[in-house]
PDB file of N, CA and C in Angstrom:
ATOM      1  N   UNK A   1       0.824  -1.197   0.000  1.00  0.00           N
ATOM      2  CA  UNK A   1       0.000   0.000   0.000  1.00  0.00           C
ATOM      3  C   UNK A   1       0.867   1.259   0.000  1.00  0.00           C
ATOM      4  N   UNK A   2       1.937   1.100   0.629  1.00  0.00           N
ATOM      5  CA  UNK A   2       2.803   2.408   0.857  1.00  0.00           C
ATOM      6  C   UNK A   2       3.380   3.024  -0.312  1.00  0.00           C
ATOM      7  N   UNK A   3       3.926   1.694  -1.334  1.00  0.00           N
ATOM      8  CA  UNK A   3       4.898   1.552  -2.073  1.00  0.00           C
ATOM      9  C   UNK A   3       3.438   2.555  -3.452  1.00  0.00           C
ATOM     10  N   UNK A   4       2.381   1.881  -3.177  1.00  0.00           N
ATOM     11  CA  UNK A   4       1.025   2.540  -4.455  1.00  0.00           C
ATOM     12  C   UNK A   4       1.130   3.827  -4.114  1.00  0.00           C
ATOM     13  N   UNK A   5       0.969   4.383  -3.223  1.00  0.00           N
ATOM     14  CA  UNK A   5       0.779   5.724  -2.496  1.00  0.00           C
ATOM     15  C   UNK A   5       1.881   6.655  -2.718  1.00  0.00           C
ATOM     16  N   UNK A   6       3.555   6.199  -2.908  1.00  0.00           N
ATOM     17  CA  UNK A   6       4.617   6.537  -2.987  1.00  0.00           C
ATOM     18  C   UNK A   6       4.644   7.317  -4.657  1.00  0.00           C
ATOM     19  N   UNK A   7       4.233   6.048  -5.397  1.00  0.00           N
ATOM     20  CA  UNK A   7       4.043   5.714  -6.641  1.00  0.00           C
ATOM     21  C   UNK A   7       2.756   6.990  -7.297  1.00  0.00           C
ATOM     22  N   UNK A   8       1.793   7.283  -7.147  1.00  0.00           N
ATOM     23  CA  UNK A   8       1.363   8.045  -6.854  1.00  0.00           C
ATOM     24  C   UNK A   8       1.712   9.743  -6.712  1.00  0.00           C
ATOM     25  N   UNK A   9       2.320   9.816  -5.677  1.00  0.00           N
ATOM     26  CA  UNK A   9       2.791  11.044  -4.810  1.00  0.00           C
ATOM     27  C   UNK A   9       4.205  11.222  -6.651  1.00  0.00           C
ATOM     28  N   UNK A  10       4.478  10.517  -6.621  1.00  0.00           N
ATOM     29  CA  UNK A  10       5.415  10.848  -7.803  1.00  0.00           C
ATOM     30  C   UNK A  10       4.751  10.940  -8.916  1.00  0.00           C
ATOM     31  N   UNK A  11       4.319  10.167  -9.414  1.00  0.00           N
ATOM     32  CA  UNK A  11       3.437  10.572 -10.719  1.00  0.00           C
ATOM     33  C   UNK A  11       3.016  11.258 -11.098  1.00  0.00           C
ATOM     34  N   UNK A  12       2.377  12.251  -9.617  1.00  0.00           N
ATOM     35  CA  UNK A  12       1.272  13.323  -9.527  1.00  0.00           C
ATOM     36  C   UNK A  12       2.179  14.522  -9.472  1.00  0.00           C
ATOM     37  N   UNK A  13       3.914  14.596  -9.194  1.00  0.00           N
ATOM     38  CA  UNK A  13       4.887  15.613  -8.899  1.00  0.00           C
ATOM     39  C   UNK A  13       5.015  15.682 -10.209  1.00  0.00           C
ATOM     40  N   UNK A  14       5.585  14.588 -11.067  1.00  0.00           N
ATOM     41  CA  UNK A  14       5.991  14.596 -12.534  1.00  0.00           C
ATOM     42  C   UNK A  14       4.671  15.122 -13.621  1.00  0.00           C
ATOM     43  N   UNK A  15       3.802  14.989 -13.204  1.00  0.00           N
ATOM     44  CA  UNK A  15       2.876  15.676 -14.110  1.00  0.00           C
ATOM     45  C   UNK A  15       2.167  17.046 -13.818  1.00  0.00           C
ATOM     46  N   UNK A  16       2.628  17.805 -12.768  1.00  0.00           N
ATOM     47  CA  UNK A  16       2.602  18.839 -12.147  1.00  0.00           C
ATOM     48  C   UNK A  16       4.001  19.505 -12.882  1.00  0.00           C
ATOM     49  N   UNK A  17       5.166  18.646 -12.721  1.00  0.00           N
ATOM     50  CA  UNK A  17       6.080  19.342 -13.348  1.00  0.00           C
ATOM     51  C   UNK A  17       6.121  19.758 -15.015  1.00  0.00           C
ATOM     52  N   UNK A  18       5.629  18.831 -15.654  1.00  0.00           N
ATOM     53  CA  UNK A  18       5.314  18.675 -17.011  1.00  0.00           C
ATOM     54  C   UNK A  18       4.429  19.948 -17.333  1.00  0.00           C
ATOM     55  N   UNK A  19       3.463  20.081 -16.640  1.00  0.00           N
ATOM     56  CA  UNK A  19       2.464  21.236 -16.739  1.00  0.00           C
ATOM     57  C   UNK A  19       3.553  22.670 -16.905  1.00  0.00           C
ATOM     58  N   UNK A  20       4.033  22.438 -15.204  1.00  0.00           N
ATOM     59  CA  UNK A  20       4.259  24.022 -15.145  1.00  0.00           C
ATOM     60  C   UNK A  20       5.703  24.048 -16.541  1.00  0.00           C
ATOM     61  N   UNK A  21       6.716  22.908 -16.852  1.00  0.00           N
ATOM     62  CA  UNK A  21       8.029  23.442 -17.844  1.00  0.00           C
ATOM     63  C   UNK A  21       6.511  23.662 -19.373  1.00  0.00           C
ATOM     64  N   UNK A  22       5.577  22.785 -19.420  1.00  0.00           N
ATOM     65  CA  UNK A  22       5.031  22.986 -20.717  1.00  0.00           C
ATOM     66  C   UNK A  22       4.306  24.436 -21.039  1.00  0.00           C
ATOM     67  N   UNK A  23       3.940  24.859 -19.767  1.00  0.00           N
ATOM     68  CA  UNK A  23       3.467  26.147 -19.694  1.00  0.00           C
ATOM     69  C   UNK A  23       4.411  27.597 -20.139  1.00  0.00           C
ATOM     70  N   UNK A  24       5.739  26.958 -19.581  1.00  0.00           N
ATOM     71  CA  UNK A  24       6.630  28.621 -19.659  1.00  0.00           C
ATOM     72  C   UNK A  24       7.813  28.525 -21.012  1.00  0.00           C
ATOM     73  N   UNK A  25       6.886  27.704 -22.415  1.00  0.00           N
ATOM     74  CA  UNK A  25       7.500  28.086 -23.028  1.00  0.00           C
ATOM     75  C   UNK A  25       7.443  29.378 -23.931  1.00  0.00           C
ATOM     76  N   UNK A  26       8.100  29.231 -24.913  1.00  0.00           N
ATOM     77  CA  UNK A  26       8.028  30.718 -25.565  1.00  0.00           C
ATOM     78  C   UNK A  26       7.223  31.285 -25.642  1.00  0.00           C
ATOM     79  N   UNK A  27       5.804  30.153 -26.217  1.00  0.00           N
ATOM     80  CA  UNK A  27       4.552  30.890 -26.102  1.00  0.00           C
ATOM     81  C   UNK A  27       3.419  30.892 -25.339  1.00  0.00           C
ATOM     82  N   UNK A  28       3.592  30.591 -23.931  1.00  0.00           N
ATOM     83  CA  UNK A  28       3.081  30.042 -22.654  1.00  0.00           C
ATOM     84  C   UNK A  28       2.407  28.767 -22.989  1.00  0.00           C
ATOM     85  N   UNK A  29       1.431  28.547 -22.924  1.00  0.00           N
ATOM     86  CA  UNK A  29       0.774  27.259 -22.823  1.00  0.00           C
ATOM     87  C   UNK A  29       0.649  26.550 -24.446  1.00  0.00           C
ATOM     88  N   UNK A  30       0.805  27.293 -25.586  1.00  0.00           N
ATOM     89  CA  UNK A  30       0.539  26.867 -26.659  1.00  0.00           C
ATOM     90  C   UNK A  30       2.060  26.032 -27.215  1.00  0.00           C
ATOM     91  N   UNK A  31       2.455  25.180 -27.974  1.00  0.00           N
ATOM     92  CA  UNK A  31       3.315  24.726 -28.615  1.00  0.00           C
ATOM     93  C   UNK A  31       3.528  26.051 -29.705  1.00  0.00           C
ATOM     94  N   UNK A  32       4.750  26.104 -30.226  1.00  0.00           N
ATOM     95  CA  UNK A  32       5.025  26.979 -31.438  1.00  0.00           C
ATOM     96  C   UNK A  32       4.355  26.339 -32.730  1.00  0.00           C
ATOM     97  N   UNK A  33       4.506  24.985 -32.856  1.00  0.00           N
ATOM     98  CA  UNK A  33       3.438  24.513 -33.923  1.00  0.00           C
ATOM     99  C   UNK A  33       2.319  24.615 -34.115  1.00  0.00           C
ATOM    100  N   UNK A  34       1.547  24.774 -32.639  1.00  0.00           N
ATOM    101  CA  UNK A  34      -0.201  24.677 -32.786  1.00  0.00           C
ATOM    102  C   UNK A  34       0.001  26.212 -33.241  1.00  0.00           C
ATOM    103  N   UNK A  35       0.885  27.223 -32.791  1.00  0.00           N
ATOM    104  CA  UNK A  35       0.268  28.703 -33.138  1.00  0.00           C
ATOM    105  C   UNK A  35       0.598  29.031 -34.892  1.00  0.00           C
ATOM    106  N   UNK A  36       1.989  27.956 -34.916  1.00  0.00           N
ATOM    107  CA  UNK A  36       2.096  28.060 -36.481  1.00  0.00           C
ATOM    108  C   UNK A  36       0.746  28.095 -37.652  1.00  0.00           C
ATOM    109  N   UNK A  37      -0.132  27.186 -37.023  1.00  0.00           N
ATOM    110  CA  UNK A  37      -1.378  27.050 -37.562  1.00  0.00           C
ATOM    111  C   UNK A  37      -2.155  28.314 -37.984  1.00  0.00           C
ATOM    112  N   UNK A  38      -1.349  29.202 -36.868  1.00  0.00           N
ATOM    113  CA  UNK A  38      -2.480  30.489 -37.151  1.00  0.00           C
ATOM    114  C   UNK A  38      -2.129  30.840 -38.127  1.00  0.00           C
ATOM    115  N   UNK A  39      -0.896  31.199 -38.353  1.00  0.00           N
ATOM    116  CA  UNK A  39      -0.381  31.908 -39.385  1.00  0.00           C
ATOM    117  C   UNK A  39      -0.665  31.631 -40.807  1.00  0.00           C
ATOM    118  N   UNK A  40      -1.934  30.569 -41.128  1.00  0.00           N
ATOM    119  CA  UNK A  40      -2.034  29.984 -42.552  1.00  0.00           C
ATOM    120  C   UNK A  40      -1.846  31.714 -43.372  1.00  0.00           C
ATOM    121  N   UNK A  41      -2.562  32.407 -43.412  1.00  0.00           N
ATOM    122  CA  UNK A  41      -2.818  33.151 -44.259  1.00  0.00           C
ATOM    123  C   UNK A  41      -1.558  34.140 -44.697  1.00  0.00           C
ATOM    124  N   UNK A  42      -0.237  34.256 -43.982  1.00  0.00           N
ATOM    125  CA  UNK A  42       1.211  34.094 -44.319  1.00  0.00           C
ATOM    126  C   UNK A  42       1.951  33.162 -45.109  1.00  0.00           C
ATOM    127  N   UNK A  43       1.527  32.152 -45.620  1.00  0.00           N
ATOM    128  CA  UNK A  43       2.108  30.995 -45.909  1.00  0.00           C
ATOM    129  C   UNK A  43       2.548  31.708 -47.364  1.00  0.00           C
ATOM    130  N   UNK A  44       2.026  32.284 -48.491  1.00  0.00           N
ATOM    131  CA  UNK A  44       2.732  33.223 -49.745  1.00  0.00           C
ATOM    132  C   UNK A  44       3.691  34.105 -49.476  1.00  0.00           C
ATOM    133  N   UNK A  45       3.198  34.910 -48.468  1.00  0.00           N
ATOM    134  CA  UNK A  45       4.416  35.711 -48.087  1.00  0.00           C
ATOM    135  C   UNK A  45       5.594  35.673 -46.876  1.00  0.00           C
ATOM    136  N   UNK A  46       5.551  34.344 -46.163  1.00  0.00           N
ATOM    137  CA  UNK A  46       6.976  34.176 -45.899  1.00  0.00           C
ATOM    138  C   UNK A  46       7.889  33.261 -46.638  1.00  0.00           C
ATOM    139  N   UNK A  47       7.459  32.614 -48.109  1.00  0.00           N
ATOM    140  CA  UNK A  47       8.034  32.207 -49.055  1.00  0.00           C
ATOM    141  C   UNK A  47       8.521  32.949 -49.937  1.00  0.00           C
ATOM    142  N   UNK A  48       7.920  34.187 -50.475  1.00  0.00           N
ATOM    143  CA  UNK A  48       8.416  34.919 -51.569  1.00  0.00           C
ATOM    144  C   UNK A  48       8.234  36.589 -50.893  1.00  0.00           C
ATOM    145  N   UNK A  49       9.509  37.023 -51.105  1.00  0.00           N
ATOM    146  CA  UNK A  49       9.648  38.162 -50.199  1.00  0.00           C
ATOM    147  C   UNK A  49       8.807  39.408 -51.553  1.00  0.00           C
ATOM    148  N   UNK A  50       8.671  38.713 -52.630  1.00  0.00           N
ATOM    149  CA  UNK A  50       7.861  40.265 -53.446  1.00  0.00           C
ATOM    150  C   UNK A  50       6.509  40.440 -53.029  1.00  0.00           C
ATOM    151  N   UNK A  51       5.830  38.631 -52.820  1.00  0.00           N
ATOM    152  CA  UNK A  51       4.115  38.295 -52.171  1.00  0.00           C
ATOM    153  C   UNK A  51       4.100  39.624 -51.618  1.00  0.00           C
ATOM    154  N   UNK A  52       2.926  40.140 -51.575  1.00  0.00           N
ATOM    155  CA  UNK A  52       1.816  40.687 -51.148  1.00  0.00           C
ATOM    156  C   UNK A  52       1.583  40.471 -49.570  1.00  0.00           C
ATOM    157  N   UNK A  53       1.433  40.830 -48.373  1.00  0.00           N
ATOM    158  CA  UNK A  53       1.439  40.754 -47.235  1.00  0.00           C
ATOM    159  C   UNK A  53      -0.161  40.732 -46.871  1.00  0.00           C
ATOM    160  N   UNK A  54      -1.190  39.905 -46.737  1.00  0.00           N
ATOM    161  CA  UNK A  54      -2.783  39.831 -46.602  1.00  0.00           C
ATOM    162  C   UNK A  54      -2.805  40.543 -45.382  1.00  0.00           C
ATOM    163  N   UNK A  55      -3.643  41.008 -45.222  1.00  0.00           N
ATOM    164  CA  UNK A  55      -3.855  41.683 -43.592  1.00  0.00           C
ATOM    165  C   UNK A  55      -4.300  41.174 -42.724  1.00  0.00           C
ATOM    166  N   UNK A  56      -5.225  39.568 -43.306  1.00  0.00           N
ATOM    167  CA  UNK A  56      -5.411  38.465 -42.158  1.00  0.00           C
ATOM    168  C   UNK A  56      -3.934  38.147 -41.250  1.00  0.00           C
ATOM    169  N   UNK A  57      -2.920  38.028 -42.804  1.00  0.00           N
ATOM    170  CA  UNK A  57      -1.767  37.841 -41.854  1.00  0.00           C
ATOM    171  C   UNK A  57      -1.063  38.456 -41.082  1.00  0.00           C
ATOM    172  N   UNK A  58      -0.923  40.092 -41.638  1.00  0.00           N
ATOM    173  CA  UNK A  58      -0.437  41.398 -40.750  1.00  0.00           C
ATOM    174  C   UNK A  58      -1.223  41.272 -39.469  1.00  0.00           C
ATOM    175  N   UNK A  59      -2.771  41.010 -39.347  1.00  0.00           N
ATOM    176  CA  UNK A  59      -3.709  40.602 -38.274  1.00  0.00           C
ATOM    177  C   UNK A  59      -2.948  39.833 -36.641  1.00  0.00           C
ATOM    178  N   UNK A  60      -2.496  38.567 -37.826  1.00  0.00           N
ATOM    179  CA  UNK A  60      -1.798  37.511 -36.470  1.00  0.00           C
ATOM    180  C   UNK A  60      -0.370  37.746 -36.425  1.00  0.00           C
ATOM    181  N   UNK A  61       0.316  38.423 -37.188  1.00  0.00           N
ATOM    182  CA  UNK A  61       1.721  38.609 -36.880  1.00  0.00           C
ATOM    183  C   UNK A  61       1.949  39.757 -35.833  1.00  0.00           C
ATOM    184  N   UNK A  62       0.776  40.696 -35.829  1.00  0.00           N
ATOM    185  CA  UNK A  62       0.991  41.505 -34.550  1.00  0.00           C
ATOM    186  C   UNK A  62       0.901  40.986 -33.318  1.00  0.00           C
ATOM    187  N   UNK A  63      -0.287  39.931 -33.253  1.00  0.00           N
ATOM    188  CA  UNK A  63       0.117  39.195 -32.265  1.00  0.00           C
ATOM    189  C   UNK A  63       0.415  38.767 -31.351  1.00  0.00           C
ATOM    190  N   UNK A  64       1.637  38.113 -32.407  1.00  0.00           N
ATOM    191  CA  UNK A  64       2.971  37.337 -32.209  1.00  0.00           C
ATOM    192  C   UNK A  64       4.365  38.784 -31.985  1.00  0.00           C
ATOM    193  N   UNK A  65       4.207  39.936 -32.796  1.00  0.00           N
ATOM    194  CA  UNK A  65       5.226  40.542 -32.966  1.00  0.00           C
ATOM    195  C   UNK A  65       5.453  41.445 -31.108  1.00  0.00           C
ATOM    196  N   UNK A  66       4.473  41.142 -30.183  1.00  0.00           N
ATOM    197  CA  UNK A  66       4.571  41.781 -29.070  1.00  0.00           C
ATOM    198  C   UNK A  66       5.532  40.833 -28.418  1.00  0.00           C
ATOM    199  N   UNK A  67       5.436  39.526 -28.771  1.00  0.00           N
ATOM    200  CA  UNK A  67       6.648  38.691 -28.061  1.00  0.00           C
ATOM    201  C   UNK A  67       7.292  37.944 -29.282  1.00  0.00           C
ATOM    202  N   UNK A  68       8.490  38.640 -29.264  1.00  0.00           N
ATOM    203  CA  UNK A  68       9.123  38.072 -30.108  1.00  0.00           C
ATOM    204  C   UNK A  68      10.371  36.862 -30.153  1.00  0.00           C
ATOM    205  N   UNK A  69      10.229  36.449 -29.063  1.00  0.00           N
ATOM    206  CA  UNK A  69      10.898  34.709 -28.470  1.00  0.00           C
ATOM    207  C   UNK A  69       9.796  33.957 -28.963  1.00  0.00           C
ATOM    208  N   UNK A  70       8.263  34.245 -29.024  1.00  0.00           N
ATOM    209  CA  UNK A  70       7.198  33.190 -29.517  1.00  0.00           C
ATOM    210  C   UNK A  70       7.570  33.071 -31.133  1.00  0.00           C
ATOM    211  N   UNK A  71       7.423  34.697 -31.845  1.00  0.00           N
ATOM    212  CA  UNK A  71       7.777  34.735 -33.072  1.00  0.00           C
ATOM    213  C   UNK A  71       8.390  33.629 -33.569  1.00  0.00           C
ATOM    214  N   UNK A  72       9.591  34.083 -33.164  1.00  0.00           N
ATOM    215  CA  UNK A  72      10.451  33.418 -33.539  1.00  0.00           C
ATOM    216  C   UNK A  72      10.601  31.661 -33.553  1.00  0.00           C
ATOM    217  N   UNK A  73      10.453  31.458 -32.543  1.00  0.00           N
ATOM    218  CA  UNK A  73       9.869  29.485 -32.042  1.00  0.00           C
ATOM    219  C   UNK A  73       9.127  29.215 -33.084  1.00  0.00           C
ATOM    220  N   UNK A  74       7.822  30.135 -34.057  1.00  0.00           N
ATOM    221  CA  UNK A  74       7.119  29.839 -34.414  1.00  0.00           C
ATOM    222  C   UNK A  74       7.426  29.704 -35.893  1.00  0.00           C
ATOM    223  N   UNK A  75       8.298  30.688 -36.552  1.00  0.00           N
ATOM    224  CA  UNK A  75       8.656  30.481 -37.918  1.00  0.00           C
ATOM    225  C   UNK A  75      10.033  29.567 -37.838  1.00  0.00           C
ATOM    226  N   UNK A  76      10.177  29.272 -36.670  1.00  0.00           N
ATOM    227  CA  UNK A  76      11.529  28.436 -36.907  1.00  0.00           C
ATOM    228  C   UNK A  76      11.092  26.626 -36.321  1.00  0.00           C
ATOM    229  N   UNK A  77       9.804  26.923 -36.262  1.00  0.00           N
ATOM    230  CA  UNK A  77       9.163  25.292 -36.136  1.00  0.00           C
ATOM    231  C   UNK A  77       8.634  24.516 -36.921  1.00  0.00           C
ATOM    232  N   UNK A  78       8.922  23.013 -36.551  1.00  0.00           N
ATOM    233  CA  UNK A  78       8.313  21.831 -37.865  1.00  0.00           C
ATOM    234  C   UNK A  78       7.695  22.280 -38.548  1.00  0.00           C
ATOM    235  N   UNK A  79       6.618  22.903 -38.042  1.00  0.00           N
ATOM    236  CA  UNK A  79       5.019  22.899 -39.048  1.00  0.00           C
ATOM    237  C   UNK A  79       5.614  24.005 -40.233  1.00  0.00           C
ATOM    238  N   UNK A  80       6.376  24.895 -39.813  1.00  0.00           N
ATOM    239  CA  UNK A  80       6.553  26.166 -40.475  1.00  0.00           C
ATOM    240  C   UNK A  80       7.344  26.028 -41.550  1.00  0.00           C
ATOM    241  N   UNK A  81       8.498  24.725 -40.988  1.00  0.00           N
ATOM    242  CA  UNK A  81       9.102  24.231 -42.546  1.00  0.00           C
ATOM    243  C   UNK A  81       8.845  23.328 -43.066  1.00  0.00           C
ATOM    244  N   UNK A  82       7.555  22.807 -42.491  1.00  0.00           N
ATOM    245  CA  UNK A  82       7.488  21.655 -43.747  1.00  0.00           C
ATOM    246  C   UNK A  82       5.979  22.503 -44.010  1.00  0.00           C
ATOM    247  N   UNK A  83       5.596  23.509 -44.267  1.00  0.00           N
ATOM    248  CA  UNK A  83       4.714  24.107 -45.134  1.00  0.00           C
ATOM    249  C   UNK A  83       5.839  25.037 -45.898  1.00  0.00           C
ATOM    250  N   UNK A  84       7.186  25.231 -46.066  1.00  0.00           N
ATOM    251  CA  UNK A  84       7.788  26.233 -46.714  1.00  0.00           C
ATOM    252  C   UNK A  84       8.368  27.469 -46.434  1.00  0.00           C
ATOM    253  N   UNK A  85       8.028  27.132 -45.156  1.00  0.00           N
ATOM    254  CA  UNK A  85       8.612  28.763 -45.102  1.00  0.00           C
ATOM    255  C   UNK A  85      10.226  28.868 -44.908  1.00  0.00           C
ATOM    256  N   UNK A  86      10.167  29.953 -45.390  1.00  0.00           N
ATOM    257  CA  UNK A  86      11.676  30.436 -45.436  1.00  0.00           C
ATOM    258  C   UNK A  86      11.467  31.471 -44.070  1.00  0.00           C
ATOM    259  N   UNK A  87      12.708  31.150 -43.242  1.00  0.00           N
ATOM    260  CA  UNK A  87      12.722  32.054 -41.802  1.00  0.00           C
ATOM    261  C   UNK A  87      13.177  33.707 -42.564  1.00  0.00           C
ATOM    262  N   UNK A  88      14.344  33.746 -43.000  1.00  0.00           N
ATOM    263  CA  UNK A  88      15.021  34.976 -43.655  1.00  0.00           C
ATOM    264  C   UNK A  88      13.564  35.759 -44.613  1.00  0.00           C
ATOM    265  N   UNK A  89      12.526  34.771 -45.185  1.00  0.00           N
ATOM    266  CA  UNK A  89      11.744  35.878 -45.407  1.00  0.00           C
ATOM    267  C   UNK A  89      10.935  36.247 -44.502  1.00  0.00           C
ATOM    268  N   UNK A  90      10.044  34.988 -44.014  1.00  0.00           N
ATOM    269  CA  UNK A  90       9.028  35.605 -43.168  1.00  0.00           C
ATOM    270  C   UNK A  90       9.601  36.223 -42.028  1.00  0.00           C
ATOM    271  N   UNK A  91      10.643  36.321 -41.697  1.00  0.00           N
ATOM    272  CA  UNK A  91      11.132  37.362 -40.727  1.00  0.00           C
ATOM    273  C   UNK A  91      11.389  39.121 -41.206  1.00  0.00           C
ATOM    274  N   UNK A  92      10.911  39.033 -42.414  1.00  0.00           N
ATOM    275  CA  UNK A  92      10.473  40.659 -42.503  1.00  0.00           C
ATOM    276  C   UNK A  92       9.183  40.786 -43.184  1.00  0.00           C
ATOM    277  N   UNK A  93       8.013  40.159 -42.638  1.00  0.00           N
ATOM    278  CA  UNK A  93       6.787  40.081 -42.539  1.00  0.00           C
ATOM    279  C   UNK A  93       5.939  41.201 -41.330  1.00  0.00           C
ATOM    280  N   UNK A  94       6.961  41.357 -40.664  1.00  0.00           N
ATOM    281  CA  UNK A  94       6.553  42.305 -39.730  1.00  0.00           C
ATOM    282  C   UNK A  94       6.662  43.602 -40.193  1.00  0.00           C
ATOM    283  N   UNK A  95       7.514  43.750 -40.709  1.00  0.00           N
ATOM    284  CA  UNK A  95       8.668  44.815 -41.724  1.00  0.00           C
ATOM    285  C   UNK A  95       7.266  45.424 -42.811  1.00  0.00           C
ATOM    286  N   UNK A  96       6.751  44.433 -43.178  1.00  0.00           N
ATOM    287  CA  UNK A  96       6.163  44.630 -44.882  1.00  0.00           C
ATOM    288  C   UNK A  96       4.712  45.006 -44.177  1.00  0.00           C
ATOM    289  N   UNK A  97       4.308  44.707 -42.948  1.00  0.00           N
ATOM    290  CA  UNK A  97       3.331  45.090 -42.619  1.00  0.00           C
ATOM    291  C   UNK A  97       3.131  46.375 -42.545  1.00  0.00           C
ATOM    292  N   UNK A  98       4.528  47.269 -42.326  1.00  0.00           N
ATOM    293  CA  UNK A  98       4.534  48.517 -41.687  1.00  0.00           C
ATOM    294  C   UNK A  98       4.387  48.529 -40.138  1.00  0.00           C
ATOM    295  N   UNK A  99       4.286  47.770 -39.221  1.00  0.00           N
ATOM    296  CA  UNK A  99       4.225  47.650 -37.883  1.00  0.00           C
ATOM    297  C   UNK A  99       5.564  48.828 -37.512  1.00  0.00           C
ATOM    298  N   UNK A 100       5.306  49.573 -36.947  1.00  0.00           N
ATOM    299  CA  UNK A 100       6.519  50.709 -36.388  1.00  0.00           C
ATOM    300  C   UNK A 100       7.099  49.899 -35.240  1.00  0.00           C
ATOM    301  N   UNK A 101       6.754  49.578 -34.051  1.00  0.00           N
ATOM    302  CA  UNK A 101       6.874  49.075 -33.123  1.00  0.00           C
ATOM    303  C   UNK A 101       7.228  47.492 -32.945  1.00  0.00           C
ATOM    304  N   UNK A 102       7.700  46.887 -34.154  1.00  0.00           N
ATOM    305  CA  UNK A 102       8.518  45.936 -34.141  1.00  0.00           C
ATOM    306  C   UNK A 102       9.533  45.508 -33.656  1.00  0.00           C
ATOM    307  N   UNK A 103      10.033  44.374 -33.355  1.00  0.00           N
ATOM    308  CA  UNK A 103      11.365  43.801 -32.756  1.00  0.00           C
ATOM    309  C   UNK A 103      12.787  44.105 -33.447  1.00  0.00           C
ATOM    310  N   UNK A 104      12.597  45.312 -34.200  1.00  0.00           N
ATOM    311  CA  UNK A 104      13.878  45.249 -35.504  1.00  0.00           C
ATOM    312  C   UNK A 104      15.330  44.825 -34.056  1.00  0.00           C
ATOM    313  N   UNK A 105      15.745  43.850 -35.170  1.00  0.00           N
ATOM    314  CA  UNK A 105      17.582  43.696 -34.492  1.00  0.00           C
ATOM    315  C   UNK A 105      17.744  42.346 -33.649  1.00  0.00           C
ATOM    316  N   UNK A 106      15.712  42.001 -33.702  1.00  0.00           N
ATOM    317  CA  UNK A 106      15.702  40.684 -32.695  1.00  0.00           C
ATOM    318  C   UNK A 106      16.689  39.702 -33.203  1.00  0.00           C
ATOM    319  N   UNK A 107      17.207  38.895 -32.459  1.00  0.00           N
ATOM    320  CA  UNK A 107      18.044  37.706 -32.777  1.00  0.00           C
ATOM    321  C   UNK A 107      16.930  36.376 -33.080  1.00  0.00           C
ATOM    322  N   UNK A 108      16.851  35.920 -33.967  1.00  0.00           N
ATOM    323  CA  UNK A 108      16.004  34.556 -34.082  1.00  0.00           C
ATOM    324  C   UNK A 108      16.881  33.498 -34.966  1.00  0.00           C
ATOM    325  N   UNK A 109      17.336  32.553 -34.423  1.00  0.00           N
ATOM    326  CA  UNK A 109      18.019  31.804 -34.294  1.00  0.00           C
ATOM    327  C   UNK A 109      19.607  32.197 -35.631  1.00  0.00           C
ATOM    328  N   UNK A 110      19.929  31.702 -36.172  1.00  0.00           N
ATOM    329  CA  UNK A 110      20.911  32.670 -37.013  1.00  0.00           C
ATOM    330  C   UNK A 110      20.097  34.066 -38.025  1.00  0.00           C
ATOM    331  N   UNK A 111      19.242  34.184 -38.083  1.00  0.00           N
ATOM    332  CA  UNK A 111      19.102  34.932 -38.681  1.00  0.00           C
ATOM    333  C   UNK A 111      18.647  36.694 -37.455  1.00  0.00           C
ATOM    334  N   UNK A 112      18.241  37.353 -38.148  1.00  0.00           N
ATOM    335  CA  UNK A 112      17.411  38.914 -37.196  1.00  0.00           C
ATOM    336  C   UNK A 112      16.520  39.476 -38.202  1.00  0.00           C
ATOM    337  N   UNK A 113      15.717  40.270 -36.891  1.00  0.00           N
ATOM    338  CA  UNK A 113      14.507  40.456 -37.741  1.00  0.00           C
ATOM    339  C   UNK A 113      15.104  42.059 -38.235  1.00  0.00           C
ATOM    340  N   UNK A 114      14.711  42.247 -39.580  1.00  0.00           N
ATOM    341  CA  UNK A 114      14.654  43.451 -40.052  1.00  0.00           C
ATOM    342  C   UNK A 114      13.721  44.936 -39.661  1.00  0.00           C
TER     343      UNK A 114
END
């Protein structure tokens, strides 16, 4: 009985812990992939830097552009390259929006945002 109870008391620490590290990532509780999702309506213009910038997408890149450690997680995640995106473009998506108040100079992983 002790040894169930022990068993227990740990299980219940490790999934308490899981919560709170899954919570404080870049983009608090969301994965960078599930938010990648948002971004469908970017998907032309962080491939081809002449595209046209939709304002659905200027919409969700603001956002994202208030924290730009999520940004970044987010164009530099699975979902984001295996739909195409290029980081070096869609990292001046913020840029093409005209957003004044952007992250210019952010560091995201080798590349920065313009």
């Amino acid at each position: 009985m002790a040894h169930s109870m022990n068993f227990l008391c740990i299980l219940g620490l490790l999934l308490l812990i899981g919560t709170v590290v899954h919570g404080a990532g870049e983009c608090g509780r969301s994965s960078p992939d599930s938010e990648a999702m948002k971004l469908a309506p970017c998907a032309g213009a962080a491939q081809d830097a002449n595209a046209a910038v939709p304002g659905g997408c200027c919409t969700q890149i603001k956002r994202f552009s208030q924290n730009p450690k999520c940004l970044c997680a987010i164009l530099l995640s699975d979902t984001a390259k295996a739909s195409g995106v290029q980081p070096e473009v869609a990292l001046t998506i913020p840029k093409r929006c005209n957003f004044a108040n952007r992250p210019v100079g952010y560091k995201c992983g080798q590349y920065t945002l313009p």
